[in-house]
C-alpha atoms as a PDB file:
ATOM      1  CA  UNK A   1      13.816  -2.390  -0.861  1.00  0.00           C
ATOM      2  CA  UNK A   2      13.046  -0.719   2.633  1.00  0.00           C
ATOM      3  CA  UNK A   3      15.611  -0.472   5.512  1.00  0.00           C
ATOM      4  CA  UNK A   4      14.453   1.357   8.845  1.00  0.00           C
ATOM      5  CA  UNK A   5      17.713   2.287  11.039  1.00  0.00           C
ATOM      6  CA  UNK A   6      16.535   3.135  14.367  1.00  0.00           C
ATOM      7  CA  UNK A   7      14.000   5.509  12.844  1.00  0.00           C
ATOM      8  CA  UNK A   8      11.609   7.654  14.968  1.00  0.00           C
ATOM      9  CA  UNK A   9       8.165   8.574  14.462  1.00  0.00           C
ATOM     10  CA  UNK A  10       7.982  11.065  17.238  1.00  0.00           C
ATOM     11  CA  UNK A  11       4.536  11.091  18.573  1.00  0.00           C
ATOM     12  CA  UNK A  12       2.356   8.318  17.962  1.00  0.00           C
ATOM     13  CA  UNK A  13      -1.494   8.001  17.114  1.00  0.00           C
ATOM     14  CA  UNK A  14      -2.009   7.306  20.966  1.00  0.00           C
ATOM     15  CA  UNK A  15      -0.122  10.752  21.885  1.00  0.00           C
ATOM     16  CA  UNK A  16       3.086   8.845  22.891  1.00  0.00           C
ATOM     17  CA  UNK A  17       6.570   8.964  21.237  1.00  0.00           C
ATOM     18  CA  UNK A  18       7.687   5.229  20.932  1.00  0.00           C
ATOM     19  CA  UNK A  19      11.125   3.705  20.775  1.00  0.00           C
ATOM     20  CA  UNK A  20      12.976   3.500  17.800  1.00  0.00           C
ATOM     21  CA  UNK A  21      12.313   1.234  14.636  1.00  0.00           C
ATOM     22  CA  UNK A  22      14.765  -1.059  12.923  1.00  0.00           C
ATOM     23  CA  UNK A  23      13.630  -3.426  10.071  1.00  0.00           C
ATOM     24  CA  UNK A  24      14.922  -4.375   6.024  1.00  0.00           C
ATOM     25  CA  UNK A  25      12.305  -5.376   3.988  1.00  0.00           C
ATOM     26  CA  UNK A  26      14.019  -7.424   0.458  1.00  0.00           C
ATOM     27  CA  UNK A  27      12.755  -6.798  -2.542  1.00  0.00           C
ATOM     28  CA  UNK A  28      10.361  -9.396  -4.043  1.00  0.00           C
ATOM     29  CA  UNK A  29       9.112 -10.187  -0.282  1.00  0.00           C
ATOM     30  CA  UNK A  30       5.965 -10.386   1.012  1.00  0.00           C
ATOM     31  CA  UNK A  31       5.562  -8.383   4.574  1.00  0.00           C
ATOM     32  CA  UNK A  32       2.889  -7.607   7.156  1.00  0.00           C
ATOM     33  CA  UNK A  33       3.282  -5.068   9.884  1.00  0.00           C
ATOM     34  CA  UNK A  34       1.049  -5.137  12.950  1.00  0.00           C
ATOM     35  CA  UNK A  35       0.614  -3.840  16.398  1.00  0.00           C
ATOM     36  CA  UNK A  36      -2.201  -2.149  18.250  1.00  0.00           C
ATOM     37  CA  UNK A  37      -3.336   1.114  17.966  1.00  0.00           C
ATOM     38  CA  UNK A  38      -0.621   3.609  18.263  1.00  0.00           C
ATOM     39  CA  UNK A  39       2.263   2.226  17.523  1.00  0.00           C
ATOM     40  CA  UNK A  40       2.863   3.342  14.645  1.00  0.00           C
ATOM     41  CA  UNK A  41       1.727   1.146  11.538  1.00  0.00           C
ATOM     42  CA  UNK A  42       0.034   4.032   9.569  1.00  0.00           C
ATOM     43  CA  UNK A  43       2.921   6.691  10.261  1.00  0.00           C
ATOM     44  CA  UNK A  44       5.880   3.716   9.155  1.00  0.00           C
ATOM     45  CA  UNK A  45       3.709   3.545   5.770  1.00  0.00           C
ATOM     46  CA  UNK A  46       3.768   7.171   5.369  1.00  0.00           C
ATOM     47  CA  UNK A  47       7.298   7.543   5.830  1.00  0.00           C
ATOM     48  CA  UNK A  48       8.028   4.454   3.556  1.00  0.00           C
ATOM     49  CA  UNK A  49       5.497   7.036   0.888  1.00  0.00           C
ATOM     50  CA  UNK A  50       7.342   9.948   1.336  1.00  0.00           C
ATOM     51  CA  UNK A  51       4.141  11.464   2.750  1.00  0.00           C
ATOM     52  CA  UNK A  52       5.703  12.437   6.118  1.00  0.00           C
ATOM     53  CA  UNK A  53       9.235  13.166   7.673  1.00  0.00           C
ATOM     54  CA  UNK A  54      10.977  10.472  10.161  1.00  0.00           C
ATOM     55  CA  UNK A  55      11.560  12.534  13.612  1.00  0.00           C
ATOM     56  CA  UNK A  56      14.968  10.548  13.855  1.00  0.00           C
ATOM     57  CA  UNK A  57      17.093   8.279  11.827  1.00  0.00           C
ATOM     58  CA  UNK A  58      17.852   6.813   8.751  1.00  0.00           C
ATOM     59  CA  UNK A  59      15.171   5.685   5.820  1.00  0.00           C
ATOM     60  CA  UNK A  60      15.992   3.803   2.930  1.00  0.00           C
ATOM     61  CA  UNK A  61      13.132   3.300   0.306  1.00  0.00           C
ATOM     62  CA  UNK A  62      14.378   1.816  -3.493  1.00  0.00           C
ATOM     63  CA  UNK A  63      17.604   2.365  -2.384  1.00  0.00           C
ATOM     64  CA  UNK A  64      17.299   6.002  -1.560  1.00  0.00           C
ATOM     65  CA  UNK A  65      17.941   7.392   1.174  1.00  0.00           C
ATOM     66  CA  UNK A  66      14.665   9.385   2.177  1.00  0.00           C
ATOM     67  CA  UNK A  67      16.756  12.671   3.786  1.00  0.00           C
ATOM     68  CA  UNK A  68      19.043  13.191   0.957  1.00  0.00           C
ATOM     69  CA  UNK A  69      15.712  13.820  -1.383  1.00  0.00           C
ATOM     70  CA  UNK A  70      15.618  16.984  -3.139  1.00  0.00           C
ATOM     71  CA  UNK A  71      11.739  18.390  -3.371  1.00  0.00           C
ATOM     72  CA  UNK A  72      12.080  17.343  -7.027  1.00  0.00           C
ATOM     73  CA  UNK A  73      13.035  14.133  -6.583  1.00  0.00           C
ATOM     74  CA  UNK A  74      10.527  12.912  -4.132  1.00  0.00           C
ATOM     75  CA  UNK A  75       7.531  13.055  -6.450  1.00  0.00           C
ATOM     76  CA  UNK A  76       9.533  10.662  -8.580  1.00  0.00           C
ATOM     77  CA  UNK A  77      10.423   8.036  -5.596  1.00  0.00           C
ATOM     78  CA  UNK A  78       6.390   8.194  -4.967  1.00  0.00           C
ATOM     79  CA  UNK A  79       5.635   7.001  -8.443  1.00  0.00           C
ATOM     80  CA  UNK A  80       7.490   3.958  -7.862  1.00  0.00           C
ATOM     81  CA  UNK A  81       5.365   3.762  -5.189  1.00  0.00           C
ATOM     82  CA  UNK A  82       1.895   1.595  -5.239  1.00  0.00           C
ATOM     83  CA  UNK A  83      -0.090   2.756  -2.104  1.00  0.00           C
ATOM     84  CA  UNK A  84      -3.855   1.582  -0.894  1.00  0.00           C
ATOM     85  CA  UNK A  85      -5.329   3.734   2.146  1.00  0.00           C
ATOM     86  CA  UNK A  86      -7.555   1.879   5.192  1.00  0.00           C
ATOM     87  CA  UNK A  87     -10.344   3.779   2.921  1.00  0.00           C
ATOM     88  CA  UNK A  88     -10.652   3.216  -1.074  1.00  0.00           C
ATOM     89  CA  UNK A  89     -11.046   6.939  -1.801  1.00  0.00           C
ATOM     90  CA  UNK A  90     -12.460   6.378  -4.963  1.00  0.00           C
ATOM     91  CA  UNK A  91     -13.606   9.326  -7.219  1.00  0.00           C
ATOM     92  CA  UNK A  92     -17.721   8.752  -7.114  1.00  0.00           C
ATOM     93  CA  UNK A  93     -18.850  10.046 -10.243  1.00  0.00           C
ATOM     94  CA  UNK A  94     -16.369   8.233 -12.050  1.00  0.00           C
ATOM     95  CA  UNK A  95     -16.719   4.745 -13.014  1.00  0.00           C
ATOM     96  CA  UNK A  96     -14.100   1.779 -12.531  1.00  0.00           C
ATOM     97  CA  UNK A  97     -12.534   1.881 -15.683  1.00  0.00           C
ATOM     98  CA  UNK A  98     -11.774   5.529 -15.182  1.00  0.00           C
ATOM     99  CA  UNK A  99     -10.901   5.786 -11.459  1.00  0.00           C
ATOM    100  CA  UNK A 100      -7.584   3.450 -12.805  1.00  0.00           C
ATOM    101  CA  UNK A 101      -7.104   5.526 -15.820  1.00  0.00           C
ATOM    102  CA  UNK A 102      -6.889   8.460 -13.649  1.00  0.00           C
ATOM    103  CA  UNK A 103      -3.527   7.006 -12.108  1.00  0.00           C
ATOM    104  CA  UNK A 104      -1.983   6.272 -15.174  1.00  0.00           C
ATOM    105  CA  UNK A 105      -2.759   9.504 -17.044  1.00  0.00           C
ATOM    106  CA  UNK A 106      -1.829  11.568 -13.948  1.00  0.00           C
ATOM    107  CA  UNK A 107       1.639   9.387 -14.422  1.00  0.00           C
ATOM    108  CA  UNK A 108       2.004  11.174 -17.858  1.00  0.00           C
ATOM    109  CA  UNK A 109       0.875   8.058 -19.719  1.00  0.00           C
ATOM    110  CA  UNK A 110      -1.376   8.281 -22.942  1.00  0.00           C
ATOM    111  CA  UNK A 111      -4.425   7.005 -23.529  1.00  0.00           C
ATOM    112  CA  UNK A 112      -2.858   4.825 -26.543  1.00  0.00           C
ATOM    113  CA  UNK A 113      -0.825   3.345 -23.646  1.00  0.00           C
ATOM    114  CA  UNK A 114      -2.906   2.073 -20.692  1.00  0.00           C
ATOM    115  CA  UNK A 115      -6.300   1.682 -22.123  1.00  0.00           C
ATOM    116  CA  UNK A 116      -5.743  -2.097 -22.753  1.00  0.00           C
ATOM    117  CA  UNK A 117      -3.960  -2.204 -20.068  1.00  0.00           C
ATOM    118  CA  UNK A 118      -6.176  -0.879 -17.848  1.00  0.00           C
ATOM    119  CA  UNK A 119      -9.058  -3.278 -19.241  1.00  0.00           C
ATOM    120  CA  UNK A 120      -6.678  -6.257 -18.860  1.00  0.00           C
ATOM    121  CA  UNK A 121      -5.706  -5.297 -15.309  1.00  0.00           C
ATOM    122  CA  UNK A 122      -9.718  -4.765 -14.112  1.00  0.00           C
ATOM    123  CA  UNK A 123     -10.267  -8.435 -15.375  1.00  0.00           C
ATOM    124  CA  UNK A 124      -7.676  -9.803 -13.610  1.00  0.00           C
ATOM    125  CA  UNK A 125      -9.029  -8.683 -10.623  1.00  0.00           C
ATOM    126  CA  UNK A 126     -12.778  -9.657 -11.574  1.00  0.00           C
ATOM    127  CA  UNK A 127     -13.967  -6.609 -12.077  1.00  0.00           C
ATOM    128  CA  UNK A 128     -14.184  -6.758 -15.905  1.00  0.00           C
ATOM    129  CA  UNK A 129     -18.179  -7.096 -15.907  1.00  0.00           C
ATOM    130  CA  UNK A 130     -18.301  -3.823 -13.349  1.00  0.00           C
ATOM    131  CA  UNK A 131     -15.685  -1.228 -15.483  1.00  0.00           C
ATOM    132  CA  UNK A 132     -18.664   0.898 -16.329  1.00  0.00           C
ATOM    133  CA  UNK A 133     -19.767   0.569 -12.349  1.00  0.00           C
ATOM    134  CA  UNK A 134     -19.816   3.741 -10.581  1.00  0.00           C
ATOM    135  CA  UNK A 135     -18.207   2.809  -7.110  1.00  0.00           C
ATOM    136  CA  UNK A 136     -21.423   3.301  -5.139  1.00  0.00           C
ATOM    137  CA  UNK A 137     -22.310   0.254  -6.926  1.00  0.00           C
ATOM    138  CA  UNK A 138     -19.701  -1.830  -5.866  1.00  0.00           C
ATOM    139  CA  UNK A 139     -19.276  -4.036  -2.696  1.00  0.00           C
ATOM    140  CA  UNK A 140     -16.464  -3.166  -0.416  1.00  0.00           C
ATOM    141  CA  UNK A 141     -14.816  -5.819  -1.087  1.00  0.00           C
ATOM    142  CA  UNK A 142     -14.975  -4.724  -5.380  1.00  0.00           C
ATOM    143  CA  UNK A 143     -14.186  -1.212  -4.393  1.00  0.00           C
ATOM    144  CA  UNK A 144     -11.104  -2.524  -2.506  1.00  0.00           C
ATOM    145  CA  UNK A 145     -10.249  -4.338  -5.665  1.00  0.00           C
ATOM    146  CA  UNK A 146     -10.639  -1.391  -7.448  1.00  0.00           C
ATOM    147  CA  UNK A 147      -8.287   0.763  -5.189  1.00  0.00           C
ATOM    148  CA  UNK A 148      -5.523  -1.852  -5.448  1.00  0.00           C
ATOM    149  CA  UNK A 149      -5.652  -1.850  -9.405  1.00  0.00           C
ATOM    150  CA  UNK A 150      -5.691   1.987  -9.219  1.00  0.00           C
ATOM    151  CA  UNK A 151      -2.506   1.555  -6.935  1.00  0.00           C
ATOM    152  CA  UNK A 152      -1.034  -0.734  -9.283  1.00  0.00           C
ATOM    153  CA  UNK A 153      -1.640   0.368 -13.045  1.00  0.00           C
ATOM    154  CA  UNK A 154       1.631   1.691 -13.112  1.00  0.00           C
ATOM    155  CA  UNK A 155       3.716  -1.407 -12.225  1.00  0.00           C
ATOM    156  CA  UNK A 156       5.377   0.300  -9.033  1.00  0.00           C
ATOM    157  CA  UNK A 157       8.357  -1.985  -7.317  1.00  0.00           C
ATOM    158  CA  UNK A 158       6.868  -1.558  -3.825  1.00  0.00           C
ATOM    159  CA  UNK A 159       3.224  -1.550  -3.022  1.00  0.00           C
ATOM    160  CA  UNK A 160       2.009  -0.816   0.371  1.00  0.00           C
ATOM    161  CA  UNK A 161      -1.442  -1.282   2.189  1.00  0.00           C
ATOM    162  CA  UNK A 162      -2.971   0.029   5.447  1.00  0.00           C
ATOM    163  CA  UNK A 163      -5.525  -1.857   6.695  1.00  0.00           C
ATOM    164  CA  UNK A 164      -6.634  -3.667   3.288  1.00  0.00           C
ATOM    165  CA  UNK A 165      -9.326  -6.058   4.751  1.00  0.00           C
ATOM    166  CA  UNK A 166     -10.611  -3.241   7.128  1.00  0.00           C
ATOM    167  CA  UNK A 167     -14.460  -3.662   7.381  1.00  0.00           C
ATOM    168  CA  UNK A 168     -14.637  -6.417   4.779  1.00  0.00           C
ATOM    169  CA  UNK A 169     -15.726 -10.582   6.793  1.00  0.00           C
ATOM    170  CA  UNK A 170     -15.045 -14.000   5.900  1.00  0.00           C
ATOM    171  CA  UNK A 171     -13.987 -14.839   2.383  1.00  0.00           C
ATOM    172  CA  UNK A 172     -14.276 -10.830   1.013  1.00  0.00           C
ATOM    173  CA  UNK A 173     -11.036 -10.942   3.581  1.00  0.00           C
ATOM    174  CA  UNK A 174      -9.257 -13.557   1.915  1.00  0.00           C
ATOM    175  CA  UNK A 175      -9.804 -12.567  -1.425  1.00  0.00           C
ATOM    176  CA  UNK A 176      -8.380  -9.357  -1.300  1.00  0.00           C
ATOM    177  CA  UNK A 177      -5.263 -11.061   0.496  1.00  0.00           C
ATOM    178  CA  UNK A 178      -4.894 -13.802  -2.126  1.00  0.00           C
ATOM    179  CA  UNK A 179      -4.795 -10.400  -4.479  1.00  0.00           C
ATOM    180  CA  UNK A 180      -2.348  -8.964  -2.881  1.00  0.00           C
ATOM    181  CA  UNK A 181      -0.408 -12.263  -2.874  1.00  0.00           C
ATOM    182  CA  UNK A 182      -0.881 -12.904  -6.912  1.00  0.00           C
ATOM    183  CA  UNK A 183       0.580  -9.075  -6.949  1.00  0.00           C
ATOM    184  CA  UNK A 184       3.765 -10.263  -5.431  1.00  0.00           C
ATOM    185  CA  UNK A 185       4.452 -13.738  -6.728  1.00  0.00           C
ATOM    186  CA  UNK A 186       4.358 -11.610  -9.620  1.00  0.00           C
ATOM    187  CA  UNK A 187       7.581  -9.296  -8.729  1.00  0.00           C
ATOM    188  CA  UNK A 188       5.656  -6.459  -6.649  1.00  0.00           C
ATOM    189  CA  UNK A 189       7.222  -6.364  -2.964  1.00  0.00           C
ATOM    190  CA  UNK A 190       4.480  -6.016  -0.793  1.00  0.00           C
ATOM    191  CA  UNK A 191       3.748  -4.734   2.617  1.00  0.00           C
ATOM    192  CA  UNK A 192       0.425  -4.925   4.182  1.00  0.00           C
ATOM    193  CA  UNK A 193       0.225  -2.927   8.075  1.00  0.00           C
ATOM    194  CA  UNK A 194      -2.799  -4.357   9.746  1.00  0.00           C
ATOM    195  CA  UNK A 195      -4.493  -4.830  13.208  1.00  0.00           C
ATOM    196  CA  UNK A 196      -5.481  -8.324  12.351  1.00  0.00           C
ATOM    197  CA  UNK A 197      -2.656 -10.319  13.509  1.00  0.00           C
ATOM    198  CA  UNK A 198      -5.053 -13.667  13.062  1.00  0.00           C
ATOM    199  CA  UNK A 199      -4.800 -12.793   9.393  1.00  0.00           C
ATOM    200  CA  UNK A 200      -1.205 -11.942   9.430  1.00  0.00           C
ATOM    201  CA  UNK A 201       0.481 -14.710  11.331  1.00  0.00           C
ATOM    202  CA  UNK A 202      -1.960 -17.762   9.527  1.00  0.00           C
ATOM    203  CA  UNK A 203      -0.627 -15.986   6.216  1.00  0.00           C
ATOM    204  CA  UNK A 204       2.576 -17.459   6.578  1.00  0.00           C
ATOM    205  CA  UNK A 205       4.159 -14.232   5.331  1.00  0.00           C
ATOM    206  CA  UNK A 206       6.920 -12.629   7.263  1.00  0.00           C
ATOM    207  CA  UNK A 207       5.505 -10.620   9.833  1.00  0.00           C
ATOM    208  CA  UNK A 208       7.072  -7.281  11.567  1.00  0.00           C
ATOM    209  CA  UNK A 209       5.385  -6.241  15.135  1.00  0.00           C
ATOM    210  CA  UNK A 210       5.266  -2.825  16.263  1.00  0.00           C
ATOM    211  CA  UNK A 211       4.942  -2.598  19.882  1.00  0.00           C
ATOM    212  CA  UNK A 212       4.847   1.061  21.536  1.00  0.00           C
ATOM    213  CA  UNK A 213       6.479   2.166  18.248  1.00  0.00           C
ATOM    214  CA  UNK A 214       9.379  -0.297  18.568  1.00  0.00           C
ATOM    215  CA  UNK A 215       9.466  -3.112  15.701  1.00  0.00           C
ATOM    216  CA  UNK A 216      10.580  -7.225  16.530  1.00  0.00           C
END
């Protein structure tokens, strides 16, 4: 699903250029990624969504290699593509239902198509009392819901998360991981970068470590 072959990121967050990274990720697996600041988490995730260029070596995402991408293609790879920021980035004056329906119409998908699917998807996630909820009316732990349904409407094969439980305490936390975990036990692969390596290693999900931008 993902293969890293002694990539580098060039400079990382903390100004430093770290060693390089080598890691496979299967497909169907469920993965965290963790280090401290700077080394590297968010950048790996962007390279993984074709949202930024490796400085060095060799990416493989849905069995693609990332370098051999023409500009036409890559839009295409990025569909395939789930992706939830360390902020939801909701659209505010739209309400739940619609923030998801935005992701599946900008997908070229008609209305006919995802409506029910959309509805369906929102009450899995226990949201289907809140899909006329404007998200300034939502917890942080609903809105992060609502960003991971938005990141999933259109069933992509790999889903990836940066800092998911950011901000949210005690069960909020746990909910959003058992999400995540539903999402993959149903066929999504699934990697989560984080700085909470408490929540990571008692997961019991395969963990990789980035350490001054080198992974283990």
């Amino acid at each position: 699903m993902v293969v890293f072959d002694r990539v580098s990121l060039g400079r990382s967050d903390c100004g430093r250029a770290g060693a390089p990274i080598s890691f496979s990720i299967a497909p169907g697996s469920f993965h965290f990624l963790t280090g401290p600041p700077g080394s590297g988490k968010t950048a790996v995730l962007e390279v993984i969504g074709v949202a930024r260029q490796p400085a060095g070596g060799r990416v493989d995402v849905l069995g693609r290699d990332l370098a051999s991408l023409s500009r036409a293609e890559r839009p295409l790879l990025r569909r395939r593509i789930g992706m939830v920021f360390d902020e939801p980035r909701l659209i505010d004056d739209l309400t739940a239902f619609d923030n998801v329906a935005l992701a599946a119409r900008a997908a070229g998908r008609k209305a006919a198509a995802y409506r029910d699917h959309v509805a369906e998807l929102l009450t899995w996630i226990g949201l289907g009392a809140r899909m006329a909820s404007l998200p300034g009316g939502l917890s942080a732990a609903e809105q992060r819901r609502l960003a991971i349904a938005r990141a999933v409407i259109n069933s992509p094969n790999l889903l990836i998360a940066d800092e998911p439980t950011g901000r949210l305490e005690g069960t909020a936390r746990f909910g959003v991981l058992r999400l995540l975990a539903d999402l993959n036990r149903a066929g999504t692969t699934v990697l989560i970068a984080t700085r909470d390596s408490v929540l990571a290693e008692g997961s019991g999900a395969a963990v990789i470590r980035l350490a001054d931008g080198a992974a283990a």
